[in-house]
Protein backbone atom coordinates (compact mmCIF):
# COMPACT_ATOMS: atom_id res chain seq x y z
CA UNK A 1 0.75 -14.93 -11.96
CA UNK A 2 1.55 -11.61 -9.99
CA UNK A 3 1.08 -8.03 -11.14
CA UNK A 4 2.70 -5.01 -8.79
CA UNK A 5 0.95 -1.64 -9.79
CA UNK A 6 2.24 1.47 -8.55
CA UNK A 7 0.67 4.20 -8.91
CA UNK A 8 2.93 7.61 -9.07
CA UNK A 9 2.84 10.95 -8.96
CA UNK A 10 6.38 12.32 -9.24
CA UNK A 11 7.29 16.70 -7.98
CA UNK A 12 10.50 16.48 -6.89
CA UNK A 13 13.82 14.82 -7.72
CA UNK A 14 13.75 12.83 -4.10
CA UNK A 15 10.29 11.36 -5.84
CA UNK A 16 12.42 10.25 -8.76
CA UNK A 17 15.39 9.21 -6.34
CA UNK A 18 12.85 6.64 -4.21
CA UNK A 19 10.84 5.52 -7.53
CA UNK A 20 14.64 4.61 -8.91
CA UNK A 21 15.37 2.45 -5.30
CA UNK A 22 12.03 1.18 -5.51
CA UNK A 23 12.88 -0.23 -8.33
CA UNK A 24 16.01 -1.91 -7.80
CA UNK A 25 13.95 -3.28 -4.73
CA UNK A 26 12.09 -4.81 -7.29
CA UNK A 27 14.21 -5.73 -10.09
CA UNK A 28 16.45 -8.06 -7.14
CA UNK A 29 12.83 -9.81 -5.85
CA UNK A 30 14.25 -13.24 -4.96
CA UNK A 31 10.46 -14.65 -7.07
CA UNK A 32 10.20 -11.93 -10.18
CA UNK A 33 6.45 -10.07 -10.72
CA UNK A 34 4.77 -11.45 -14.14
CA UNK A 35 4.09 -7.74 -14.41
CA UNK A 36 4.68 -4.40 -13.43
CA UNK A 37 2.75 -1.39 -13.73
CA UNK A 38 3.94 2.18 -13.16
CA UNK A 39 0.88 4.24 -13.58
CA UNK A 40 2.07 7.67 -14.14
CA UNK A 41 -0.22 10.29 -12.90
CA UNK A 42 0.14 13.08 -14.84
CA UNK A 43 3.39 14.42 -13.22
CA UNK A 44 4.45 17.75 -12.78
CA UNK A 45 8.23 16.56 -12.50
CA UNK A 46 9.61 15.19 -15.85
CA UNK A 47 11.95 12.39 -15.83
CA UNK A 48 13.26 9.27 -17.77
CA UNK A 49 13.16 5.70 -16.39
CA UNK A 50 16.47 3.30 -16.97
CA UNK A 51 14.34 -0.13 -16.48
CA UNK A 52 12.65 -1.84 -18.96
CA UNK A 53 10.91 -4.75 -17.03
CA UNK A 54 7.89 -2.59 -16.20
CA UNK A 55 4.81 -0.91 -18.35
CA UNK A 56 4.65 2.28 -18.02
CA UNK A 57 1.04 4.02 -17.82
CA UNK A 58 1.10 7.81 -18.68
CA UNK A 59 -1.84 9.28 -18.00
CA UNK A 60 -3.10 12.76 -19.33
CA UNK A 61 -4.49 14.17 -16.54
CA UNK A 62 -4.30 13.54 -12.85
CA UNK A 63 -6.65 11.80 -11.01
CA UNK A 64 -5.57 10.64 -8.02
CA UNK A 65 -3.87 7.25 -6.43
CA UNK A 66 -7.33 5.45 -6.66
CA UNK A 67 -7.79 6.13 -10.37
CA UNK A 68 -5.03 5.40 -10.97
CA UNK A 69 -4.75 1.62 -9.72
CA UNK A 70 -7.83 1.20 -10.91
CA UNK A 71 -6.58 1.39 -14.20
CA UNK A 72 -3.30 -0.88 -12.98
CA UNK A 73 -6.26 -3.11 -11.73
CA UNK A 74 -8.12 -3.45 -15.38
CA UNK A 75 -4.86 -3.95 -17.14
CA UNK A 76 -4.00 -7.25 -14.40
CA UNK A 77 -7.56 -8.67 -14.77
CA UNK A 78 -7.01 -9.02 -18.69
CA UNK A 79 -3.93 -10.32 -18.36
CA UNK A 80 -5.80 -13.00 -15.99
CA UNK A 81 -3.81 -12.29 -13.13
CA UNK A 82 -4.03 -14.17 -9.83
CA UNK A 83 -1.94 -12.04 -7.26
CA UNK A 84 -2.66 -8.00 -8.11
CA UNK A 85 -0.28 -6.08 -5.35
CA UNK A 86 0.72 -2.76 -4.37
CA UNK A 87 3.11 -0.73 -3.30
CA UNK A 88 4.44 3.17 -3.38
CA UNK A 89 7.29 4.65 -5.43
CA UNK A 90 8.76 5.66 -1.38
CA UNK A 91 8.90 1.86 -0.67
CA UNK A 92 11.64 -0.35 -0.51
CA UNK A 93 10.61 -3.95 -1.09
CA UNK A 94 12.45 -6.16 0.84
CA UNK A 95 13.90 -9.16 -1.56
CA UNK A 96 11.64 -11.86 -0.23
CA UNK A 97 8.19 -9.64 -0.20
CA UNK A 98 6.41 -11.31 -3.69
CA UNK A 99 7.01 -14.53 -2.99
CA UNK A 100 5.37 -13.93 0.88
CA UNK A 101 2.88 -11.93 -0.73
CA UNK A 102 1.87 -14.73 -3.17
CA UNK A 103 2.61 -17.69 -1.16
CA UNK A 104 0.29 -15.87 1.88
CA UNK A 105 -2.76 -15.77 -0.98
CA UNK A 106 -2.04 -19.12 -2.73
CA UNK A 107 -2.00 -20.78 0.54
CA UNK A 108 -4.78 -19.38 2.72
CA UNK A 109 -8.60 -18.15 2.30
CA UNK A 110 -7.94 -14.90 2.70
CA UNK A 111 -9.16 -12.58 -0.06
CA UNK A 112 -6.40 -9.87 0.78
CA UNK A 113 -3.21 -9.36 2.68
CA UNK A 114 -1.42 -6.76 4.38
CA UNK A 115 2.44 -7.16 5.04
CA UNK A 116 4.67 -5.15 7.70
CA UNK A 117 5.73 -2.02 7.33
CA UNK A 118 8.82 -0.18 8.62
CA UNK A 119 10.28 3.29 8.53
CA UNK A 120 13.20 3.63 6.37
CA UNK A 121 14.46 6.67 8.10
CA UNK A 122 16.28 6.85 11.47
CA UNK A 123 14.99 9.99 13.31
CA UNK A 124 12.73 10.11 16.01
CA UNK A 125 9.69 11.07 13.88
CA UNK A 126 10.35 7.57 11.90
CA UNK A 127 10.97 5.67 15.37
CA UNK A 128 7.38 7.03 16.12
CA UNK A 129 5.81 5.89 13.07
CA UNK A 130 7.22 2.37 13.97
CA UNK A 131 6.06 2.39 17.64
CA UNK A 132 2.14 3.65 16.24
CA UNK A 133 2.18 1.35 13.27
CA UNK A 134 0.93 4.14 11.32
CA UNK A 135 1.06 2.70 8.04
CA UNK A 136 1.18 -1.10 9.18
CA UNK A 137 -2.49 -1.85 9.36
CA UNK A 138 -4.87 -2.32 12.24
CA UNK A 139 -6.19 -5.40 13.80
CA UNK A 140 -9.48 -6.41 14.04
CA UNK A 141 -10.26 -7.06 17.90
CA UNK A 142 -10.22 -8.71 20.11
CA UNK A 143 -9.16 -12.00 18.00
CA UNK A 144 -6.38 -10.81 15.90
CA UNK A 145 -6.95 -12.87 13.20
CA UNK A 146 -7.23 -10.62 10.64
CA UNK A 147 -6.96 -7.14 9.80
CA UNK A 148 -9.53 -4.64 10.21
CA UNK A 149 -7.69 -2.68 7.51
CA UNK A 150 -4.15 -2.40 5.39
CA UNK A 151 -2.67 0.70 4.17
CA UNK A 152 -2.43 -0.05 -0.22
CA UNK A 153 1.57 0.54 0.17
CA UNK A 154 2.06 -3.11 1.52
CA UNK A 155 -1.11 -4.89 0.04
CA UNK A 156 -2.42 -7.46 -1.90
CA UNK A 157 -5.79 -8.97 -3.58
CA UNK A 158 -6.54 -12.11 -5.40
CA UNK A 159 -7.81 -11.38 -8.68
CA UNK A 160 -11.74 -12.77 -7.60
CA UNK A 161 -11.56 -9.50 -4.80
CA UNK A 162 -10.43 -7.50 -7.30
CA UNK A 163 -13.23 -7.98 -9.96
CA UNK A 164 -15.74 -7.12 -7.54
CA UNK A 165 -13.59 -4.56 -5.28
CA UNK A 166 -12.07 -1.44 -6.46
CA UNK A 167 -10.36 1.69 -5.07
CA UNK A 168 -13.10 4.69 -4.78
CA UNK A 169 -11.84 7.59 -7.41
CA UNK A 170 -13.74 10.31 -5.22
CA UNK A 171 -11.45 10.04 -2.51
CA UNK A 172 -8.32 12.38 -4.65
CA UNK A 173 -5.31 12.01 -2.23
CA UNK A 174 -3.57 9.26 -1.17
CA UNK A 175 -5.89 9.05 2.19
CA UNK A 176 -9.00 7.06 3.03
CA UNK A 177 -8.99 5.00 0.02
CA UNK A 178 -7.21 2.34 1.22
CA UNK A 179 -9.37 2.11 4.34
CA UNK A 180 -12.66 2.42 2.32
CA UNK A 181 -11.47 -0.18 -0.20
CA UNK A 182 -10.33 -2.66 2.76
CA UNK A 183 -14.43 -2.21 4.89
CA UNK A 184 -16.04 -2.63 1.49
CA UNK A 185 -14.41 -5.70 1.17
CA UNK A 186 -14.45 -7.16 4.32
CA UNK A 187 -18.10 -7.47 3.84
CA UNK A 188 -17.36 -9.92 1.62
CA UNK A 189 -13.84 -11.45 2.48
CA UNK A 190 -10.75 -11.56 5.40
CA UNK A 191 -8.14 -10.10 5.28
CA UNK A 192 -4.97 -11.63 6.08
CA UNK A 193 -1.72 -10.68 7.94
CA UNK A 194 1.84 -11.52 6.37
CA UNK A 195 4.46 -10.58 8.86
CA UNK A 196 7.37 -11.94 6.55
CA UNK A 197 6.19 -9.71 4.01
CA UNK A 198 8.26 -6.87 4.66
CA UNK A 199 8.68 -3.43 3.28
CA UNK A 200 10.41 0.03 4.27
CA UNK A 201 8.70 3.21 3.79
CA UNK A 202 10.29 6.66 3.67
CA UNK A 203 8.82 9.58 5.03
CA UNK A 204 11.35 11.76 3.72
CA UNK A 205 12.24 13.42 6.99
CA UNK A 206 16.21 14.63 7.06
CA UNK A 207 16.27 15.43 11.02
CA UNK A 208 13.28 15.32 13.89
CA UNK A 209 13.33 19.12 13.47
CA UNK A 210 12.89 19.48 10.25
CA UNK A 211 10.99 17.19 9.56
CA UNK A 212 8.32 17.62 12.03
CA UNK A 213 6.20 20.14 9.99
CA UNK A 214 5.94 17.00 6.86
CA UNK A 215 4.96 14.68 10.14
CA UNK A 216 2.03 17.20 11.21
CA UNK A 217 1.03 17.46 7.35
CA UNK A 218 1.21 13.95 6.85
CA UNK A 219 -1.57 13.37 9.66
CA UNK A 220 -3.09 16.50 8.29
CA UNK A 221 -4.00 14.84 5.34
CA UNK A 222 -5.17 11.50 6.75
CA UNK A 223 -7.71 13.72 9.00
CA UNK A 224 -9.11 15.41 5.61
CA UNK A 225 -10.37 11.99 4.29
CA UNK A 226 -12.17 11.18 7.76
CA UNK A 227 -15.54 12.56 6.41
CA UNK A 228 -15.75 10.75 3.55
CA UNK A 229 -14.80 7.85 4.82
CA UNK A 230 -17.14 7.75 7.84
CA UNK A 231 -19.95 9.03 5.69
CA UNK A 232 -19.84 5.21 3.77
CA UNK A 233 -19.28 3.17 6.64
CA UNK A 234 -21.60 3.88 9.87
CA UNK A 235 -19.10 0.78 11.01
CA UNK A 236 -16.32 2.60 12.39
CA UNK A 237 -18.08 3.75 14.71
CA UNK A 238 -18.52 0.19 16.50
CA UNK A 239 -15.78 -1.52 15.31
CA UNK A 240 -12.60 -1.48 17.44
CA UNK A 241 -8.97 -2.24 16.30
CA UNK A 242 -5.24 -2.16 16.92
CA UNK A 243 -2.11 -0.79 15.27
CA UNK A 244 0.32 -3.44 14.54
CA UNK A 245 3.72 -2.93 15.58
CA UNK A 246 6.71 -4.87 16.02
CA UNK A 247 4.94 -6.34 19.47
CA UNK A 248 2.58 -7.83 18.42
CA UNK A 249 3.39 -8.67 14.61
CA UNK A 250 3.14 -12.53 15.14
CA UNK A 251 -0.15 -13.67 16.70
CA UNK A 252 -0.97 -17.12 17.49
CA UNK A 253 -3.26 -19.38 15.69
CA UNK A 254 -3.68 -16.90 12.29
């Protein structure tokens, strides 16, 4: 049984324009989700959903991506759950990406898995993120046979990590939680590297002039969680890892 929880905070009508392809991403998965949760975050931006194969969470007041699949997370376990994954309302899924997803836990020991992630825009800001991998994980060196870390908008626990392992609420953005969830759990558990799991995310940038000043932000942001997250985990500052990007997606003997 798999459960996709999405947490979403919606303040524009682009927001409600991705969360609507998202969903048609979804609704045309090749192996259908036993579940999905939209977690609403307490919105600023109200709108009106035409699906009806998903729950829909509201919550009264905002608190943040990790709250808010943490609650997407208790719902799954007590539905006994064996696949909980994630994704963003800016994602496309590609048709094939819960059946990888699944297939990658059912089939392996890893505890989690990352798929690959690629820009859905077409200007040189997106060609960048693809080149950097920025949100396509990191390996963990110098095997590359699993992943030091996965970004939560391609990524997927078995229900066993996710009893134990949740997303930290202090962290209030959508930055550093993923990466603090991922080194928590890695004390415990691997995780594991789907390349045919593919996804598109969209940055929202209309031309690489633009769009640079949402680029700068968007690193901005990821900066502003760097405290926190270093503060829990004294093991970033040993461990080493690598960006994966379309080079060096397939590695050989994972």
């Amino acid at each position: 049984m798999s459960v996709l929880i999405i947490p979403c905070y919606i303040k524009t009508k682009w927001d409600i324009d991705c969360l609507n392809r998202l969903l048609i991403s979804i609704q045309n998965q090749t192996q259908k989700f036993d579940k999905v949760y939209l977690v609403e975050d307490a919105s600023p931006f109200d709108y009106k959903l035409q699906f009806d194969f998903l729950e829909h969470i509201k919550l009264s007041d905002n608190g943040g991506p990790a709250r808010a699949r943490n609650i997407g997370i208790e719902n799954a376990l007590k539905l006994n759950a064996q696949y909980l994954l994630f994704t963003d309302h800016d994602c496309i899924l590609d048709k094939e990406w819960n059946e990888q997803m699944t297939s990658f836990l059912r089939h392996t020991e890893f505890g989690a898995v990352g798929g690959m992630t690629y820009s859905y825009g077409n200007t040189l800001l997106d060609y960048y993120h693809d080149i950097n991998g920025t949100l396509s994980g990191k390996w963990l060196l110098p095997e590359k046979k699993e992943l030091w870390y996965m970004p939560s908008l391609n990524f997927g626990m078995k229900s066993t990590v996710a009893e134990q392992f949740g997303f930290d609420e202090r962290f209030p953005t959508a930055a550093g939680e993923d990466v603090d969830l991922c080194l928590r759990l890695r004390s415990k558990y691997k995780i594991g590297f789907c390349a045919n799991a593919k996804l598109w995310h969209d940055y929202g940038y209309r031309d690489s002039i633009t769009g640079f000043k949402r680029f700068v932000k968007l690193f901005k942001k990821y900066k502003s969680s760097s405290a926190t997250v270093y503060e829990g985990h004294t093991v970033l500052l040993w461990d080493a890892s690598e960006s994966i990007y379309k080079g060096n997606m397939y590695e050989p003997d994972l």
